[in-house]
Protein backbone atom coordinates (compact mmCIF):
# COMPACT_ATOMS: atom_id res chain seq x y z
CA UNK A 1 63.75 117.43 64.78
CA UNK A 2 67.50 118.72 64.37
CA UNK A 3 68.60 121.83 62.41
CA UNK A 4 72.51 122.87 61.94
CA UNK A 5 74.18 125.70 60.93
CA UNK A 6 77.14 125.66 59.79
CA UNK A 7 79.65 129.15 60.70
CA UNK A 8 82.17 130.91 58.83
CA UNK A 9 84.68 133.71 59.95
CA UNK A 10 87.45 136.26 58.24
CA UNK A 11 88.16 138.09 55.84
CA UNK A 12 87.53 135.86 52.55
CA UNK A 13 89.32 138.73 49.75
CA UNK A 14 92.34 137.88 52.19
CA UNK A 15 91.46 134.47 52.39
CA UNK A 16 91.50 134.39 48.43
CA UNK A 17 94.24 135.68 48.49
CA UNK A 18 96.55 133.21 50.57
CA UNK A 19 94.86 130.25 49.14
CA UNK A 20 96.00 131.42 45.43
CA UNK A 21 99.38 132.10 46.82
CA UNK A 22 99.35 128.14 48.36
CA UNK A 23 98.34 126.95 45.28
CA UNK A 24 100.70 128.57 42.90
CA UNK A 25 103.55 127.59 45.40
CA UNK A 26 101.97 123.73 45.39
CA UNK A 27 102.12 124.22 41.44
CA UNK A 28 105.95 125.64 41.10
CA UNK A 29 106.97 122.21 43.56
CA UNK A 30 104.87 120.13 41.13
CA UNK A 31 107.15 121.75 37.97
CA UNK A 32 110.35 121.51 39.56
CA UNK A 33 110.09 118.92 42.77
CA UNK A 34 111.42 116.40 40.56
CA UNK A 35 114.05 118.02 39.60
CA UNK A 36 115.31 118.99 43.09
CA UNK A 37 113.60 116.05 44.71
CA UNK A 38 110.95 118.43 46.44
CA UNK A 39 108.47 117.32 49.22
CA UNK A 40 104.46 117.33 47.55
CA UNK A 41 103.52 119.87 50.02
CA UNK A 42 104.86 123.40 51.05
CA UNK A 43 104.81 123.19 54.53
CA UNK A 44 106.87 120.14 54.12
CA UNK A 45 109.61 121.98 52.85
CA UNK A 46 113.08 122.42 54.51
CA UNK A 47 114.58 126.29 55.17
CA UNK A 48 116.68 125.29 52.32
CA UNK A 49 114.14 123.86 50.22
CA UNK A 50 112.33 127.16 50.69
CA UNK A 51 115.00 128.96 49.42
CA UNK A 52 115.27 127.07 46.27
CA UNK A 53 111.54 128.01 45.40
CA UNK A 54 112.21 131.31 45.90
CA UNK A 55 114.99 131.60 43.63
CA UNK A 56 113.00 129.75 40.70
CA UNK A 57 110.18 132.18 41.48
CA UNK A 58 112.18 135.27 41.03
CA UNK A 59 110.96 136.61 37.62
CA UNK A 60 107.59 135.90 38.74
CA UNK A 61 105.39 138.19 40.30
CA UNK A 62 103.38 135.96 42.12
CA UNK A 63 103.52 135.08 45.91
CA UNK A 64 104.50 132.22 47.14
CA UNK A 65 102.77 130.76 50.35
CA UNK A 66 104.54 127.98 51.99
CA UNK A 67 101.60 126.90 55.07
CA UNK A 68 98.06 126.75 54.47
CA UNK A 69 95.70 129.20 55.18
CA UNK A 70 93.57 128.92 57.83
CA UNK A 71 90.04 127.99 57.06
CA UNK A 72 86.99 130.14 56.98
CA UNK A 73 84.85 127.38 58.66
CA UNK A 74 84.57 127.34 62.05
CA UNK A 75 82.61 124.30 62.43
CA UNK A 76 78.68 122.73 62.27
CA UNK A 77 76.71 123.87 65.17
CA UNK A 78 73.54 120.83 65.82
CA UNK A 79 70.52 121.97 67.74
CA UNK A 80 67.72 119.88 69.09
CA UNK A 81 64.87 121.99 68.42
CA UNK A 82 62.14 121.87 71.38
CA UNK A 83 59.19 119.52 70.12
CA UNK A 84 56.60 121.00 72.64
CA UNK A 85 53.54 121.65 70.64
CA UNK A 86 53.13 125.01 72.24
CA UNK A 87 56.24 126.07 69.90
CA UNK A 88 54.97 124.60 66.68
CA UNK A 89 54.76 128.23 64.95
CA UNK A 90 58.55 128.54 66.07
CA UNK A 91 60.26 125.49 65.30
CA UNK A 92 58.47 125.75 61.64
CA UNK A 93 59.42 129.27 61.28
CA UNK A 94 63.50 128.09 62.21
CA UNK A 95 63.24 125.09 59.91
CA UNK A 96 61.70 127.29 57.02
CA UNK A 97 64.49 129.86 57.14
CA UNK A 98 67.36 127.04 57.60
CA UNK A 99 65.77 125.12 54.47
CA UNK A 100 64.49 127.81 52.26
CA UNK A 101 61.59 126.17 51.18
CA UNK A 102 59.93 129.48 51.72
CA UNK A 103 60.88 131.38 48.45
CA UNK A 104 61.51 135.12 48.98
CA UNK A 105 61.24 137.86 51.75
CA UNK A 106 58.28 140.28 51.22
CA UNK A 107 59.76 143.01 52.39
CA UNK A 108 63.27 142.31 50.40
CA UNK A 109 61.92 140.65 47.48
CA UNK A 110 65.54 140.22 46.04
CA UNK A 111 66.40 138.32 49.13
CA UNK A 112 65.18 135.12 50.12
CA UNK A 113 63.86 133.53 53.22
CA UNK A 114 66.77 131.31 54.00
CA UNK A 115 69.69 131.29 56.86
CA UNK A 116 72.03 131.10 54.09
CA UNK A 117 74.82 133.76 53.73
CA UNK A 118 72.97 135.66 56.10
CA UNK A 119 75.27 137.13 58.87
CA UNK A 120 76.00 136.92 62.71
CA UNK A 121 76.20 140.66 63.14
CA UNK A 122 76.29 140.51 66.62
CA UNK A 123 78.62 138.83 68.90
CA UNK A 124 79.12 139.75 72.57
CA UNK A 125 82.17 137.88 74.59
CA UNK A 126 80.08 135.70 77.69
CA UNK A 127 76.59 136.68 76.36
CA UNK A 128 75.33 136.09 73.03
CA UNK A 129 75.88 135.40 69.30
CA UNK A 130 72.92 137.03 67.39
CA UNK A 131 72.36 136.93 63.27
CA UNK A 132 69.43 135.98 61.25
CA UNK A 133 68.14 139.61 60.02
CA UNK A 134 67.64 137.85 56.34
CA UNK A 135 66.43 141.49 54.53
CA UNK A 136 69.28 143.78 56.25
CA UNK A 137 71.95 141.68 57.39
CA UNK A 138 72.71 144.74 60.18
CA UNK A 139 70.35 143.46 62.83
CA UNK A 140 67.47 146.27 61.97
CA UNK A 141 65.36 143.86 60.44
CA UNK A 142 64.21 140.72 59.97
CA UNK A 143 61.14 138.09 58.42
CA UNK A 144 59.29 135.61 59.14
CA UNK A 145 57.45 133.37 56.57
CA UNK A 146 53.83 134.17 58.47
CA UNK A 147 54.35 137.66 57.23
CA UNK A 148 53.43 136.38 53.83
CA UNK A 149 49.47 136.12 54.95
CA UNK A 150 50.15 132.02 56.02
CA UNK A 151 49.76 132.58 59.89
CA UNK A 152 49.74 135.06 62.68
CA UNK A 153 52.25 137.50 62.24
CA UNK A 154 53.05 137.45 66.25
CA UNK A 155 55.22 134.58 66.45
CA UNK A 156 55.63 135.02 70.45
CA UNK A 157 55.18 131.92 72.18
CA UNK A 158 54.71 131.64 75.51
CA UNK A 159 55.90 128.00 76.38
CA UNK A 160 59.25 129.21 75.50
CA UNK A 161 59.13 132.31 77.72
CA UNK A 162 58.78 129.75 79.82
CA UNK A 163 62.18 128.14 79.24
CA UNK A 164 65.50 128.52 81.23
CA UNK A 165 68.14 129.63 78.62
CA UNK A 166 71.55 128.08 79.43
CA UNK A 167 74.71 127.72 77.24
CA UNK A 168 74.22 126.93 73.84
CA UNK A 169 70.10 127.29 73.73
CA UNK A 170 68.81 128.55 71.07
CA UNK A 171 66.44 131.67 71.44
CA UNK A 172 64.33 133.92 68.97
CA UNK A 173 65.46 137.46 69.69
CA UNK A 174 61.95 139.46 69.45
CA UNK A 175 61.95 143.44 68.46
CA UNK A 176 61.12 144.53 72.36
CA UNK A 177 58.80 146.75 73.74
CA UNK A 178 55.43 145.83 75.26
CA UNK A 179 54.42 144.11 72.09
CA UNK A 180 57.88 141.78 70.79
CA UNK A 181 57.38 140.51 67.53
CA UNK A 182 59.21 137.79 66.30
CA UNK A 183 61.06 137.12 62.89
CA UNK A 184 63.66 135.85 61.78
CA UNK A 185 66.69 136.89 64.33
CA UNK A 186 67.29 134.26 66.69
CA UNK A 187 70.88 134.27 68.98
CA UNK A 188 72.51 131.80 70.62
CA UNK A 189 73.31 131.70 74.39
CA UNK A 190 77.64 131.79 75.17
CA UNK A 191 77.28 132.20 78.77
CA UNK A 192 77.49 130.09 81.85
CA UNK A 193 76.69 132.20 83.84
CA UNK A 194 73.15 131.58 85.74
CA UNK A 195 72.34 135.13 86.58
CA UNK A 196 72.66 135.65 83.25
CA UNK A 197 70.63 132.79 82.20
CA UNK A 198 67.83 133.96 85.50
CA UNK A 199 68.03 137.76 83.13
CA UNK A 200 67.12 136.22 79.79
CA UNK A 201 64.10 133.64 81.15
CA UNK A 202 60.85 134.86 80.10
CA UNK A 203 62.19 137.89 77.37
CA UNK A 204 62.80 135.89 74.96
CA UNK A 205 61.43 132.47 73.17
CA UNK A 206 63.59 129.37 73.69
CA UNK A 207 62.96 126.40 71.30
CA UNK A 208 66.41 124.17 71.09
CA UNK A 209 69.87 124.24 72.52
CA UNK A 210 73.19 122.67 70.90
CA UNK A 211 73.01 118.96 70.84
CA UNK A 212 74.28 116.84 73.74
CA UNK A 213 77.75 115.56 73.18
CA UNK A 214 78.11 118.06 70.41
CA UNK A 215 81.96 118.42 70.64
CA UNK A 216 82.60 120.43 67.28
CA UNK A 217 79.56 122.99 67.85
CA UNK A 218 80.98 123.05 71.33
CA UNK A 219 84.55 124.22 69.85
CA UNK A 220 82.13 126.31 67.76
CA UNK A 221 80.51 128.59 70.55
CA UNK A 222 83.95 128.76 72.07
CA UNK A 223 85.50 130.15 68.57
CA UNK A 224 82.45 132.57 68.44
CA UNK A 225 82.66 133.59 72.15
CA UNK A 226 86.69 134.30 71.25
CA UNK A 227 85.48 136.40 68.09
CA UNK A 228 83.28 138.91 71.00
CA UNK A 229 83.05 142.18 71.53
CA UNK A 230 83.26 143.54 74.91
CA UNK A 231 80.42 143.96 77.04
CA UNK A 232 80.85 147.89 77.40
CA UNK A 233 81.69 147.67 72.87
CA UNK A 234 78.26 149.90 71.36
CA UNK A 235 78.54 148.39 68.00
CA UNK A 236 78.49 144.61 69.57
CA UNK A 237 80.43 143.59 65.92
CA UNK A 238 82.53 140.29 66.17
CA UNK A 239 86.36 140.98 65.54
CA UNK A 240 85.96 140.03 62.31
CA UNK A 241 82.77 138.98 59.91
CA UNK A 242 80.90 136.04 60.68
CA UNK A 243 78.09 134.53 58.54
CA UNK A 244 76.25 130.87 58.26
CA UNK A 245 77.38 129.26 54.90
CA UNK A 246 75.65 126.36 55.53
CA UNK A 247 72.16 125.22 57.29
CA UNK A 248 69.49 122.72 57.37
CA UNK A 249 67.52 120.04 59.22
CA UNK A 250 69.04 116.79 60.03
């Protein structure tokens, strides 16, 4: 079994923003390209070109955007999720929450059980990417769908304490203490680094890792490893928001 999710970065009121400005420019050359035998695209347009938009855009108060804005999607990240039996509670609990199939969260019951939207409020550069807390969204909390009476509401198993987290391995980040519960929070692994990898073996719950030959999640981890704080940073925030917009099971 395969789940993805797919990640999303910036600031999307200044993303709105650009992309109306883009498509009012792309409308002005569709009014007047013929006219002054205009390229179909902004960023095809000569200094002069530019120029002529301008001064046809004068008495407007709209503004004009001649290259596209960046987009908001980073890219699809594939995991192969572990198919050990001994993590059966773990890789249903991860497929639940990247489906939805689950309805809504008990303890947010205006929020529902899903990946989607939800956000990766915790990035650290050459250590982790962290998101999943579907009822806060701040990293203080957190579901899983055995809270709702279904199964055991320890979700800890032990055959991925077991595991040897590397780069891109996908882990369930528990709550700590001598009795780690997990929910819904899972992170992702950005490091190479084996001593790191020797720290995290046996803490937390491994189940997948970021499918072989996986050359856009790849690009992916790098993008979110770029977006880091700083090891010594206390709020561990990415640079700028982060958030899955897309998931499911392939």
């Amino acid at each position: 079994m395969s789940a993805y999710l797919e990640i999303f970065a910036g600031d999307t009121i200044k993303h709105e923003k650009e992309t109306n400005a883009y498509d009012f420019t792309r409308s002005l050359i569709s009014k007047h390209g013929p006219i002054f035998d205009l390229p179909a695209l902004p960023e095809l347009l000569s200094d002069e070109q530019r120029e002529i938009l301008q001064d046809l855009n004068k008495s407007s108060n709209q503004d004009l955007r001649f290259d596209p804005p960046v987009p908001l999607l980073l890219g699809r990240i594939t995991f192969d999720l572990d198919p050990s039996p001994g993590l059966n509670k773990t890789r249903q609990n991860f497929i639940s929450l990247c489906t939805g199939d689950r309805g809504l969260c008990k303890s947010a019951p205006n929020k529902k059980l899903h990946y989607l939207g939800c956000p990766i409020h915790r990035v650290v550069k050459g250590f982790v990417a962290q998101g999943g807390d579907v009822t806060r969204s701040d990293g203080s909390g957190g579901e899983t769908w055995t809270c709702l009476g279904l199964e055991h509401k320890t979700l800890v198993e032990k055959a991925g304490l077991q595991v040897l987290p590397q780069r891109g391995s996908l882990a369930m980040a528990n709550s700590g203490g001598k009795s780690p519960n997990n929910t819904s929070q899972f992170f992702v692994v950005l490091s190479s680094d084996d001593k790191i990898h020797s720290k995290l073996k046996g803490k937390y719950v491994v189940f997948g890792r970021i499918r072989k030959d996986d050359e856009e999640g790849d690009k992916v981890l790098e993008k979110l490893n770029e977006l880091g704080a700083s090891g010594d940073s206390k709020d561990e925030k990415p640079l700028v928001p982060v958030w899955i917009g897309g998931c499911g099971v392939l």
